[in-house]
N, C-alpha and C. Protein backbone atom coordinates (compact mmCIF):
# COMPACT_ATOMS: atom_id res chain seq x y z
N UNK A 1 227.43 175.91 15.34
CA UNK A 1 227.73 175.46 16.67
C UNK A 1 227.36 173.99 16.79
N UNK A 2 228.49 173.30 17.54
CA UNK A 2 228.36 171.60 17.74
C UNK A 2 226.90 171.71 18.76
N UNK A 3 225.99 170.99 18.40
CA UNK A 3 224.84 170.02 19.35
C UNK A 3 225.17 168.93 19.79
N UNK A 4 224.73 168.53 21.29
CA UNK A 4 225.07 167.63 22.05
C UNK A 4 223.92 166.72 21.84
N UNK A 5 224.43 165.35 21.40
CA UNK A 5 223.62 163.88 21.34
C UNK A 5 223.39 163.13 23.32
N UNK A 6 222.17 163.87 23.76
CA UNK A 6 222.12 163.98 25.13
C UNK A 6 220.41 162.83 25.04
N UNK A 7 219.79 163.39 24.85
CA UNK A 7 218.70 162.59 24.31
C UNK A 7 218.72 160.95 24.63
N UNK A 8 217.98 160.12 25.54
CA UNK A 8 217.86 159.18 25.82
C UNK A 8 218.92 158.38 26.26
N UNK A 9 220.22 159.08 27.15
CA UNK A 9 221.13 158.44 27.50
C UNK A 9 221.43 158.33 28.99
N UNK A 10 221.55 157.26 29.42
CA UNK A 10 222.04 157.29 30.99
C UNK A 10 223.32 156.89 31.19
N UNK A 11 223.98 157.02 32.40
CA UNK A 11 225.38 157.13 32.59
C UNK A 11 225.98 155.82 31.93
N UNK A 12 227.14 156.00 31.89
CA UNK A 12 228.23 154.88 31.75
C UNK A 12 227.94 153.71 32.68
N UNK A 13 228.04 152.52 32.20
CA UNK A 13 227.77 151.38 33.20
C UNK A 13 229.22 150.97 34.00
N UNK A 14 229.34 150.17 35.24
CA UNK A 14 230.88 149.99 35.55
C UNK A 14 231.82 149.86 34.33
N UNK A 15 231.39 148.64 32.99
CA UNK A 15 232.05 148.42 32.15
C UNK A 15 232.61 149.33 31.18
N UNK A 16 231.83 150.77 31.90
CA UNK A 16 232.22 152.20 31.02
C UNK A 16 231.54 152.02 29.61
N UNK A 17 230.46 150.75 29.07
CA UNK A 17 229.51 151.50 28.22
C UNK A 17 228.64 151.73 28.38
N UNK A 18 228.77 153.37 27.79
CA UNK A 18 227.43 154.27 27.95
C UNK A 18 225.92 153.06 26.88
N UNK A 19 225.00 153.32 27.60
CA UNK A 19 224.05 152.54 27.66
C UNK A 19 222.58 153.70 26.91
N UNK A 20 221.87 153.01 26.47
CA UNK A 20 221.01 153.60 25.48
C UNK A 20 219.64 153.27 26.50
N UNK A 21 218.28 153.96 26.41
CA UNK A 21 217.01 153.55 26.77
C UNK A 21 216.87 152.90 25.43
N UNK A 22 216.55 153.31 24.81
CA UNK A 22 215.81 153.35 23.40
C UNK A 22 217.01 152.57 22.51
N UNK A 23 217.53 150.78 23.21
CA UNK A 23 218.30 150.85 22.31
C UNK A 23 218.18 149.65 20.96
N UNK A 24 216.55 150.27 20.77
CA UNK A 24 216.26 149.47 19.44
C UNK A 24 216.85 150.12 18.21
N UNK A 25 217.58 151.52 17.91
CA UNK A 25 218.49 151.61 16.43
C UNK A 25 219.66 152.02 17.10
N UNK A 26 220.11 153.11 17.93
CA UNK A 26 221.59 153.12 18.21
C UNK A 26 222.18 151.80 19.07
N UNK A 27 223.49 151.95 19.27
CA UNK A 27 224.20 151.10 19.37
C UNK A 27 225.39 151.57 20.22
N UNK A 28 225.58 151.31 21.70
CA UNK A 28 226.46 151.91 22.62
C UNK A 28 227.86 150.93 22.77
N UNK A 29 228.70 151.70 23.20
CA UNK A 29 230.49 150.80 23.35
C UNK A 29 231.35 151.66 23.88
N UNK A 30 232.74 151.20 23.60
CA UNK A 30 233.65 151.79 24.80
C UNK A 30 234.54 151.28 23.43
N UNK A 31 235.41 152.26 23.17
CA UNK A 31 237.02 152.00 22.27
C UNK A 31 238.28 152.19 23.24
N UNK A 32 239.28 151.49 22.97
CA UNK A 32 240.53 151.33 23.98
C UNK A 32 240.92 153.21 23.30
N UNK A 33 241.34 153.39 24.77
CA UNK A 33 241.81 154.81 24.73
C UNK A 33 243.33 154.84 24.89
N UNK A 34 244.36 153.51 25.21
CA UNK A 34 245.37 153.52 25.18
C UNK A 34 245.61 153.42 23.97
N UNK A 35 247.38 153.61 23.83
CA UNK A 35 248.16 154.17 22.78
C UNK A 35 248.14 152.47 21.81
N UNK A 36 248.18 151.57 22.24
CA UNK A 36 247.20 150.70 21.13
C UNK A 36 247.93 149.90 20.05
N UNK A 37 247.58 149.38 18.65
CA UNK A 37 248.58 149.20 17.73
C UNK A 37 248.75 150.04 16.77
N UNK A 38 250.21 150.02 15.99
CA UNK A 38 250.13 150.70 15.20
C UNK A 38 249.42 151.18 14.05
N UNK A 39 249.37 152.50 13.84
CA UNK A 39 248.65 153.38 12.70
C UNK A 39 248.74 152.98 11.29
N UNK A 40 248.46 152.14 10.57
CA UNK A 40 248.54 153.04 8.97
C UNK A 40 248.55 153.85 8.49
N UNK A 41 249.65 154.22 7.75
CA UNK A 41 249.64 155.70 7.19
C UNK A 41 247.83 156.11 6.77
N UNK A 42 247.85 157.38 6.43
CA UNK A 42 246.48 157.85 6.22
C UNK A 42 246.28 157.37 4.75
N UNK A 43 244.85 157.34 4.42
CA UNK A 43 244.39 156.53 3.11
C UNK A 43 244.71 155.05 3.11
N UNK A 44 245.68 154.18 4.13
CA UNK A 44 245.74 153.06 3.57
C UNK A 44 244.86 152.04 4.32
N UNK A 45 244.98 150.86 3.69
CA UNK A 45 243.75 149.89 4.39
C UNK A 45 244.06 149.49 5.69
N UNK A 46 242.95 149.25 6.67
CA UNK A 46 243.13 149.24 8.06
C UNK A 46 243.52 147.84 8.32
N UNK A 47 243.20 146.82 7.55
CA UNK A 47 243.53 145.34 7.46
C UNK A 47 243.26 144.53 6.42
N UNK A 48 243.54 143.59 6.72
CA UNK A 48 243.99 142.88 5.21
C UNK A 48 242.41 142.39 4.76
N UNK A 49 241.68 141.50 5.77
CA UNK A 49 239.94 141.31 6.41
C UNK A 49 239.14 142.37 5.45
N UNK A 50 239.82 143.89 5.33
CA UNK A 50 238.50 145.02 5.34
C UNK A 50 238.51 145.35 3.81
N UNK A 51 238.68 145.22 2.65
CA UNK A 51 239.01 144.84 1.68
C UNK A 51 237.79 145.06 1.18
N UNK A 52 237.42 144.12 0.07
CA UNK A 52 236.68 143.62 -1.16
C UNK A 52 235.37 143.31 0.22
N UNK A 53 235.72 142.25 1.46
CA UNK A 53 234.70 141.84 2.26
C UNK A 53 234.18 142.78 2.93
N UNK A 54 234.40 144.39 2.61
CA UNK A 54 233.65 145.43 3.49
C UNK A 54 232.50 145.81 2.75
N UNK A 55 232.04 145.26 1.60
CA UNK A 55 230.93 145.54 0.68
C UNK A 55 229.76 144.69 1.54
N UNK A 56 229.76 143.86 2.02
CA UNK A 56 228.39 143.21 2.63
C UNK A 56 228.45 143.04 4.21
N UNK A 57 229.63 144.12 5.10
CA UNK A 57 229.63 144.05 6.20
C UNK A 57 228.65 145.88 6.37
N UNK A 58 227.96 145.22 7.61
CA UNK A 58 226.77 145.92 7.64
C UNK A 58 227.53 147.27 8.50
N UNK A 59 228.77 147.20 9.85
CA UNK A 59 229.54 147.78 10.13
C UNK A 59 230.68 147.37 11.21
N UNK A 60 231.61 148.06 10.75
CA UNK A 60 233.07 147.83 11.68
C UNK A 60 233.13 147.15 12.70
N UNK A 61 233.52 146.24 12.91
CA UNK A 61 233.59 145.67 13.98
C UNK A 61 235.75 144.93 14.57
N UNK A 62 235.70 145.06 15.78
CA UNK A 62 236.62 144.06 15.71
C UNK A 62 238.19 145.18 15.84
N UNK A 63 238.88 144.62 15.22
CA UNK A 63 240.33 145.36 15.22
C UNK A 63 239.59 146.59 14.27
N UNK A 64 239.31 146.76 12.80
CA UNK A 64 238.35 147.77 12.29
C UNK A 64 238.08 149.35 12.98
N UNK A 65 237.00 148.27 13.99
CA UNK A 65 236.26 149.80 14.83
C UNK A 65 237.25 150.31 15.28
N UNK A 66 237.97 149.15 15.81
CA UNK A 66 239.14 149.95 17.20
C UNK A 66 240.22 151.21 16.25
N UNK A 67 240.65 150.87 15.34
CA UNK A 67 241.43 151.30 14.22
C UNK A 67 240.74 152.84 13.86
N UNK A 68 239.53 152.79 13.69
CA UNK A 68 238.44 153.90 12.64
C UNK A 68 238.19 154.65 14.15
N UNK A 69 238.06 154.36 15.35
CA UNK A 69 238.15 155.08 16.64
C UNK A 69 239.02 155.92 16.55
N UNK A 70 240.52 155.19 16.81
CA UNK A 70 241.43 155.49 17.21
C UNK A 70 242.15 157.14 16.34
N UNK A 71 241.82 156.62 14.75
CA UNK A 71 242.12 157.31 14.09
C UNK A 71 241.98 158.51 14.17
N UNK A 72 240.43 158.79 14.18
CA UNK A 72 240.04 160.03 14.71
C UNK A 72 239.94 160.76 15.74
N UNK A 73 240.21 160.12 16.86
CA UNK A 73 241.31 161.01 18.00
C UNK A 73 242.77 161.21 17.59
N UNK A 74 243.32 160.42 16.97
CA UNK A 74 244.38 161.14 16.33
C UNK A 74 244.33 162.31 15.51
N UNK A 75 243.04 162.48 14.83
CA UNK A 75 243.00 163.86 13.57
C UNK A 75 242.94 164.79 14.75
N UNK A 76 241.62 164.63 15.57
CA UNK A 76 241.94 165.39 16.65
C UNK A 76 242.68 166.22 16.76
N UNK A 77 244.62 165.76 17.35
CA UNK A 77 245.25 166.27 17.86
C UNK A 77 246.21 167.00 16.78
N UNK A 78 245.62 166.94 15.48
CA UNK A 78 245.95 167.87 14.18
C UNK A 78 244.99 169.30 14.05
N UNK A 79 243.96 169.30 14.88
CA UNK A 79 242.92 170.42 14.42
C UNK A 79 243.77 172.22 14.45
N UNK A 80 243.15 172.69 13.78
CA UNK A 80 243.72 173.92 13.88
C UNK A 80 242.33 174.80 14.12
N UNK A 81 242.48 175.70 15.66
CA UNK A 81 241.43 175.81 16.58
C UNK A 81 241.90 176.97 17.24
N UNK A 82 242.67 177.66 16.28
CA UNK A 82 243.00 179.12 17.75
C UNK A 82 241.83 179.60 18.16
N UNK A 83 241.05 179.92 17.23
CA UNK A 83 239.42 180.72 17.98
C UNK A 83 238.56 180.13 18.49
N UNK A 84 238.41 179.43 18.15
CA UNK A 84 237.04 178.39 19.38
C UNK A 84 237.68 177.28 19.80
N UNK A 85 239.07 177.29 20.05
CA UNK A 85 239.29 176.02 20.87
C UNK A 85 239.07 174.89 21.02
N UNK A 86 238.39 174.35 20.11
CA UNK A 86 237.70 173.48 20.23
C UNK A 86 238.09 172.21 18.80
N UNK A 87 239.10 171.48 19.24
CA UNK A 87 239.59 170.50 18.47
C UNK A 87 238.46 169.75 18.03
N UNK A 88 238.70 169.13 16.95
CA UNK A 88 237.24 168.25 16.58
C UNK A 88 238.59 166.83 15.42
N UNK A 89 238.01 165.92 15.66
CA UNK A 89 238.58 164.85 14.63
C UNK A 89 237.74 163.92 13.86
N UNK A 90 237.59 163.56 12.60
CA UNK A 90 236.63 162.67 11.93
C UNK A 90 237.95 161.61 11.12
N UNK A 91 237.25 160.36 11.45
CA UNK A 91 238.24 159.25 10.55
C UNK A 91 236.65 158.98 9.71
N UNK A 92 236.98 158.15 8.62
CA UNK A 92 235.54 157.87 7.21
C UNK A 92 236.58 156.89 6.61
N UNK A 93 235.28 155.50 6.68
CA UNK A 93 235.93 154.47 6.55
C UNK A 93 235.18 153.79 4.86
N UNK A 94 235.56 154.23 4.14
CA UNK A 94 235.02 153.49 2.53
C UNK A 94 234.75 152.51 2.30
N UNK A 95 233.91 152.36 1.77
CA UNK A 95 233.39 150.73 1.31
C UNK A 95 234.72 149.75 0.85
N UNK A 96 235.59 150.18 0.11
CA UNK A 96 236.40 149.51 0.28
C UNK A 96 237.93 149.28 1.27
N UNK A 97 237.17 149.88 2.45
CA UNK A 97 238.15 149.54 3.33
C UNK A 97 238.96 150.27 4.07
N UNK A 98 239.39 151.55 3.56
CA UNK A 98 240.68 152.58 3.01
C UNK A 98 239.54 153.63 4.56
N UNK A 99 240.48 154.11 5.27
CA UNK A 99 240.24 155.53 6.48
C UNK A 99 240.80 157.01 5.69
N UNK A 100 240.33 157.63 5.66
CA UNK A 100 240.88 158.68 5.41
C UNK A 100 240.19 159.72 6.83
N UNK A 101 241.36 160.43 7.17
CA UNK A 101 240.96 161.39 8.76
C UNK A 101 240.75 162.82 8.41
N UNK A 102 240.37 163.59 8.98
CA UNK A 102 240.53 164.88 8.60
C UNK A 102 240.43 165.73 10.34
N UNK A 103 240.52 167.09 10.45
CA UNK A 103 240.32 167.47 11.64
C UNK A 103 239.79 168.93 11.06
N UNK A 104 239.17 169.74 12.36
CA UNK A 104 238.62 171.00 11.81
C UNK A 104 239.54 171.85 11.28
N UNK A 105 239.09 173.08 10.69
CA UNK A 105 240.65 174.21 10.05
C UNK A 105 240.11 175.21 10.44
N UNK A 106 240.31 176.22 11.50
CA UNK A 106 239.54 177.49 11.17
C UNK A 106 240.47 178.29 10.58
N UNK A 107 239.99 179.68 9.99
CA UNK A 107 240.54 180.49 9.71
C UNK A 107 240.17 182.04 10.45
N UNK A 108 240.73 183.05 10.08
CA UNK A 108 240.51 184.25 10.89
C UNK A 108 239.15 185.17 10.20
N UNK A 109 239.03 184.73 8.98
CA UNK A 109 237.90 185.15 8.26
C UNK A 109 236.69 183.63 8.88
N UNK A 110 236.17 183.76 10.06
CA UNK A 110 235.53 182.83 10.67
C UNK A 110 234.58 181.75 9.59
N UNK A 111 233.96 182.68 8.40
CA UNK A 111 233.23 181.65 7.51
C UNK A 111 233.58 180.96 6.69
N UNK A 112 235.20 180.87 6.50
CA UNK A 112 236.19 180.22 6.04
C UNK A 112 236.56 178.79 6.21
N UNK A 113 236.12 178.95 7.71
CA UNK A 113 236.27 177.12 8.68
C UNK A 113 236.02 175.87 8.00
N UNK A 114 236.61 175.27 8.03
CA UNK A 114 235.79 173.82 7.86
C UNK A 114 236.01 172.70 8.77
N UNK A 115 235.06 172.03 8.80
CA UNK A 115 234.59 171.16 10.11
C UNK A 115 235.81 169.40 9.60
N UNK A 116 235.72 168.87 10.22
CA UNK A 116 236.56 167.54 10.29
C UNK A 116 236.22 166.79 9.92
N UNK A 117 234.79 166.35 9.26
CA UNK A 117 234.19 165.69 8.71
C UNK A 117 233.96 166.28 7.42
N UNK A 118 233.92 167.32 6.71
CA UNK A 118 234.10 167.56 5.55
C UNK A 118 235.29 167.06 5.07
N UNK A 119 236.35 167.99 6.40
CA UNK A 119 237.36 167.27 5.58
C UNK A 119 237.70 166.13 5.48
N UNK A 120 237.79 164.91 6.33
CA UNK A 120 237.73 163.96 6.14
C UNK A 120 236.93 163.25 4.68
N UNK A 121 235.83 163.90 4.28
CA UNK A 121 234.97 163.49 2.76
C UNK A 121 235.75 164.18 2.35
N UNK A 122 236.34 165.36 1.82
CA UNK A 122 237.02 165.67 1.33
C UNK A 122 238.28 164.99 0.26
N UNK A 123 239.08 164.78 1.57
CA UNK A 123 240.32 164.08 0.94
C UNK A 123 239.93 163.03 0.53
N UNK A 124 238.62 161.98 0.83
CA UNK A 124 238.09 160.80 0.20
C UNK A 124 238.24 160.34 -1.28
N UNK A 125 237.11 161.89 -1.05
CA UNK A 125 236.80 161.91 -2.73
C UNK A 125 237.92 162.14 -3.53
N UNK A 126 238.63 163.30 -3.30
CA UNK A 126 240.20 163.85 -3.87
C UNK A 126 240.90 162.58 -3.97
N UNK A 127 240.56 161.40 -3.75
CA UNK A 127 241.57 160.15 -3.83
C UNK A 127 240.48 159.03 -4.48
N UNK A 128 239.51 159.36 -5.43
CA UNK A 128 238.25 158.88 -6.03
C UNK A 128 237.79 157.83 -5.32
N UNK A 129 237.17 158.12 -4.01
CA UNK A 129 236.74 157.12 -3.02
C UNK A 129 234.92 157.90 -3.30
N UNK A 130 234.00 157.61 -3.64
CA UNK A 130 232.39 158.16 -3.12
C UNK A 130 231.58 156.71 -2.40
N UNK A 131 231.90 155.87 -2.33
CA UNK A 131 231.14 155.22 -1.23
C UNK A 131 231.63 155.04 0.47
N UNK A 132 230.71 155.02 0.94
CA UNK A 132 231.62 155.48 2.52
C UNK A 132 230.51 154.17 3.21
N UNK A 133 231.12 153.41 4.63
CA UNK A 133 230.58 152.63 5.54
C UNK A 133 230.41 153.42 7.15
N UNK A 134 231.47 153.88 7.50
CA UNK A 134 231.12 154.50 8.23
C UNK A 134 231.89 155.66 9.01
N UNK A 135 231.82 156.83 10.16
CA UNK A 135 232.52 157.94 10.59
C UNK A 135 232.58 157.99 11.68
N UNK A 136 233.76 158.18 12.24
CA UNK A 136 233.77 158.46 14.04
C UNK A 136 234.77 159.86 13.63
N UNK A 137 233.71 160.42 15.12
CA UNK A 137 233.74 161.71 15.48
C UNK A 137 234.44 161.57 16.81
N UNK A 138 235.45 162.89 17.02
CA UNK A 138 236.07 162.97 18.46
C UNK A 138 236.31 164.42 18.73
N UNK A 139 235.76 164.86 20.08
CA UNK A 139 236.67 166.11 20.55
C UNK A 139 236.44 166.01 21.92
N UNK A 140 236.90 167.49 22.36
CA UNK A 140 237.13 166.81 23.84
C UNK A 140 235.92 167.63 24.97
N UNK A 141 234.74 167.26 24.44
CA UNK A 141 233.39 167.10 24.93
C UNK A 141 233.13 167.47 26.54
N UNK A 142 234.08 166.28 26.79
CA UNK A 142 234.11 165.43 28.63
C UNK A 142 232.81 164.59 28.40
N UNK A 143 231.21 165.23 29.04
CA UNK A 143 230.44 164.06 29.06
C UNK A 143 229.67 164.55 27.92
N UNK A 144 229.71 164.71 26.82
CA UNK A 144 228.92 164.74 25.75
C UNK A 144 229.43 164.03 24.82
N UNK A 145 228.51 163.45 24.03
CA UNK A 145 228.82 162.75 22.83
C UNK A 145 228.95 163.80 21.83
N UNK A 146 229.89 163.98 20.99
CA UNK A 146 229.66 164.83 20.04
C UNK A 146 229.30 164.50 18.91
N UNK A 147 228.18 165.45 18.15
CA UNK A 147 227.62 165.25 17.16
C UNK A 147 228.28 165.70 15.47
N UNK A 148 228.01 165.32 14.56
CA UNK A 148 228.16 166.51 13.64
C UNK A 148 226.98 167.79 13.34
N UNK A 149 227.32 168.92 12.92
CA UNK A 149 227.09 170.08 12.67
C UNK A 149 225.82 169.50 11.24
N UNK A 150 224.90 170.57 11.44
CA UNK A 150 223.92 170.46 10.15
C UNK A 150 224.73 170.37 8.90
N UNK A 151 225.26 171.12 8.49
CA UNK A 151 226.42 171.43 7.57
C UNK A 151 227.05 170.22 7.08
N UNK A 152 227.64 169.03 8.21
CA UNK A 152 228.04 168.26 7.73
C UNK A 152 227.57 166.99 7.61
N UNK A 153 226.27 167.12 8.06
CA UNK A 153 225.30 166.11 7.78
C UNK A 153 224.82 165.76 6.61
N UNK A 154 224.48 166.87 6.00
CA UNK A 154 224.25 167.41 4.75
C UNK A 154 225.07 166.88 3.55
N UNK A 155 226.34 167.21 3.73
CA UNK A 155 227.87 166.73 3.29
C UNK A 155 227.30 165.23 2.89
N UNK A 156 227.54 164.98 4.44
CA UNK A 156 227.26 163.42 4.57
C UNK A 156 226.73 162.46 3.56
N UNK A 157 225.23 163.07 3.62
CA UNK A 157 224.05 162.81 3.11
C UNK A 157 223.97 162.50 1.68
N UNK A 158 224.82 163.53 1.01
CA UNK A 158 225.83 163.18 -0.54
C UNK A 158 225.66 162.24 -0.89
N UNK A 159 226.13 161.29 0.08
CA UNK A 159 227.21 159.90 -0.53
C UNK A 159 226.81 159.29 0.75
N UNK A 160 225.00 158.84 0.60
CA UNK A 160 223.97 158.23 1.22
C UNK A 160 223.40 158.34 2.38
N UNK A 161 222.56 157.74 2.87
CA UNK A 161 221.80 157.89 4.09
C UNK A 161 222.01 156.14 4.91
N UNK A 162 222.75 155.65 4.62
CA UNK A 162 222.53 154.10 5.28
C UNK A 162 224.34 153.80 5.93
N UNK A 163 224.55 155.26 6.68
CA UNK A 163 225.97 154.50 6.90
C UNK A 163 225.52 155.18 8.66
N UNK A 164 227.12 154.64 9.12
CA UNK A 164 227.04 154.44 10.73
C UNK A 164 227.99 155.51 11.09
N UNK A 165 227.72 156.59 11.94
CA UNK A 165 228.17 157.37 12.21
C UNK A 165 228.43 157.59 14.18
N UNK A 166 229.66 156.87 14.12
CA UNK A 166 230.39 156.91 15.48
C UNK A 166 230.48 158.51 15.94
N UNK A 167 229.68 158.37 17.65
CA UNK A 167 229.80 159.35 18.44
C UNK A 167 230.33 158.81 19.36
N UNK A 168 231.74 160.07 19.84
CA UNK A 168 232.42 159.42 20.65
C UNK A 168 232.45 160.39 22.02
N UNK A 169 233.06 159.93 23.14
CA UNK A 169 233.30 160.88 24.31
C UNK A 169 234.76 160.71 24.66
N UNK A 170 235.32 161.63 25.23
CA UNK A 170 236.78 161.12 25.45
C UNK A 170 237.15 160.28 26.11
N UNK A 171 235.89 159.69 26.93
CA UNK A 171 236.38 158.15 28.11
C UNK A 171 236.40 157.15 27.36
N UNK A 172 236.21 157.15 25.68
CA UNK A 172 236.17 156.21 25.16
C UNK A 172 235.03 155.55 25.08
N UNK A 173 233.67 156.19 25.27
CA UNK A 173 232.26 155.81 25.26
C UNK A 173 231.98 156.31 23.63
N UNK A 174 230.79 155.52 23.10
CA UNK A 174 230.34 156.22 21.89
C UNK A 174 229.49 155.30 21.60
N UNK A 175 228.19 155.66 21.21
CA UNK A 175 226.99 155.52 20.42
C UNK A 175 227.23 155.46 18.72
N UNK A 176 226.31 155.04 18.31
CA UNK A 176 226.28 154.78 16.67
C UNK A 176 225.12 154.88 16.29
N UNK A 177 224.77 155.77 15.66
CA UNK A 177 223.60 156.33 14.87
C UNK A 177 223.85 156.22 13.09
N UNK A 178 222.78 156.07 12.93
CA UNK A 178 222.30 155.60 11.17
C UNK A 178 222.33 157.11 11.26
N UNK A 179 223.09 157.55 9.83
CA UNK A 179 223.15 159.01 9.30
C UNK A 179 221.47 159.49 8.78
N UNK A 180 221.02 158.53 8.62
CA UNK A 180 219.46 158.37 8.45
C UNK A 180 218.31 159.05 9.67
N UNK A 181 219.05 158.43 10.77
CA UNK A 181 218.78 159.11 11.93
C UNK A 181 219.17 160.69 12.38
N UNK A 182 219.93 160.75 12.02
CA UNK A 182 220.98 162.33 12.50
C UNK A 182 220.12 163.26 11.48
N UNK A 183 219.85 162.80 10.19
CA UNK A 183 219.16 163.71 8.92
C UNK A 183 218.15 163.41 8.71
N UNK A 184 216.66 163.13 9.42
CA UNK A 184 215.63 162.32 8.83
C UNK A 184 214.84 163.16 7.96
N UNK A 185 214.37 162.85 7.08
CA UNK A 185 213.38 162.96 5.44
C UNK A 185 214.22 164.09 5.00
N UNK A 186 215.75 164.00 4.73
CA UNK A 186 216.66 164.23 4.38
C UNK A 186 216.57 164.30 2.47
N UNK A 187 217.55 165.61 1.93
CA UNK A 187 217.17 165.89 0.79
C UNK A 187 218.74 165.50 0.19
N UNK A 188 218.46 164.75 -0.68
CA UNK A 188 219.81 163.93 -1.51
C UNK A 188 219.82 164.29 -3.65
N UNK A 189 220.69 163.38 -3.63
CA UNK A 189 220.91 163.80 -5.16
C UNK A 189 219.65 163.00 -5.86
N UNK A 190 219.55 161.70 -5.20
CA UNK A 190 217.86 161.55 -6.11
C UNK A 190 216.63 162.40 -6.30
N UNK A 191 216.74 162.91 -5.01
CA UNK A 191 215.78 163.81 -5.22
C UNK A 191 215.41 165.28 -6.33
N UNK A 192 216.81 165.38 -6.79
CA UNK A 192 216.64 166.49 -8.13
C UNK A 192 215.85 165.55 -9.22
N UNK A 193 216.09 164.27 -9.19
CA UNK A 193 215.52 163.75 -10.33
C UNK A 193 214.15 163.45 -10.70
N UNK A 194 213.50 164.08 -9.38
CA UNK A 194 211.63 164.02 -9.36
C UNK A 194 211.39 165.01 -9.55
N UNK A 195 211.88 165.84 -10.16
CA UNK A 195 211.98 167.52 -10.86
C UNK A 195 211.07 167.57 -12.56
């Protein structure tokens, strides 16, 4: 079951960004919710900018974010959700540049499911992508930010602890949390090697 990122947040400001107490590590904003510029097909690069120069950008900014937003309200409206209703969308933006989206899948054998952010790593890797910058999450919440699931934190966690993981709301509000944060003293592949 999705958990709500509720924890130290007060309303939307007129400018509609939701606003942080505590906002010495997350990071609050607003993405255009209109229909916007055009898409790149899926897997391809979001701009010409996000390239080779996404290795020492710390995160998305700019046409980028708006793009890696957008995307994943688009997977969104791909989810397949007869039983819990509940659409979910993840875009995952690679170090070198490249979005790949995914959305949830359930099946009727319920432990079958997989969440939108797997798949989104998923098809990554299936296209030999393992470094990732950062993930926006979308469903249709209303006033909750939605989080990812333990499950896919975990996932996450794979293929590092130092990336930025966009929480979004459907007004186009969303916070940014260090995956570091979402998983703290988190168990990774280095850690088999102190065995």
């Amino acid at each position: 079951m999705r958990k709500r990122a509720k924890r130290g947040l007060r309303a939307p400001s007129a400018s509609g960004a939701g606003m942080l107490r505590d906002a010495g590590r997350a990071r609050a904003g607003r993405y255009s919710v209109g229909a916007g510029h055009p898409v790149p097909p899926p897997g391809k690069s979001l701009t010409r900018a996000c390239g080779a120069g996404m290795e020492g950008s710390v995160r998305p900014q700019g046409e980028r974010l708006q793009l890696l937003l957008r995307r994943c309200r688009e997977a969104k409206a791909c989810a397949y959700c007869p039983y819990s209703r509940f659409p979910v969308g993840a875009a995952l933006l690679t170090a070198g540049g490249e979005i790949f989206s995914g959305c949830n899948v359930e099946n009727a054998c319920y432990s079958l499911g997989v969440c939108a952010e797997r798949t989104a790593i998923q098809k990554a890797i299936s296209e030999g992508h393992t470094r990732f910058r950062a993930m926006a999450i979308a469903s249709d919440m209303g006033t909750e930010f939605i989080v990812p699931c333990g499950a896919c934190r975990q996932v996450m966690r794979e293929f590092g602890k130092d990336w930025d993981v966009y929480l979004t709301k459907p007004d186009g509000t969303y916070i940014v949390k260090k995956l570091d944060e979402l998983l703290p003293l988190s168990f990774g592949p280095e850690d088999l090697k102190k065995a």
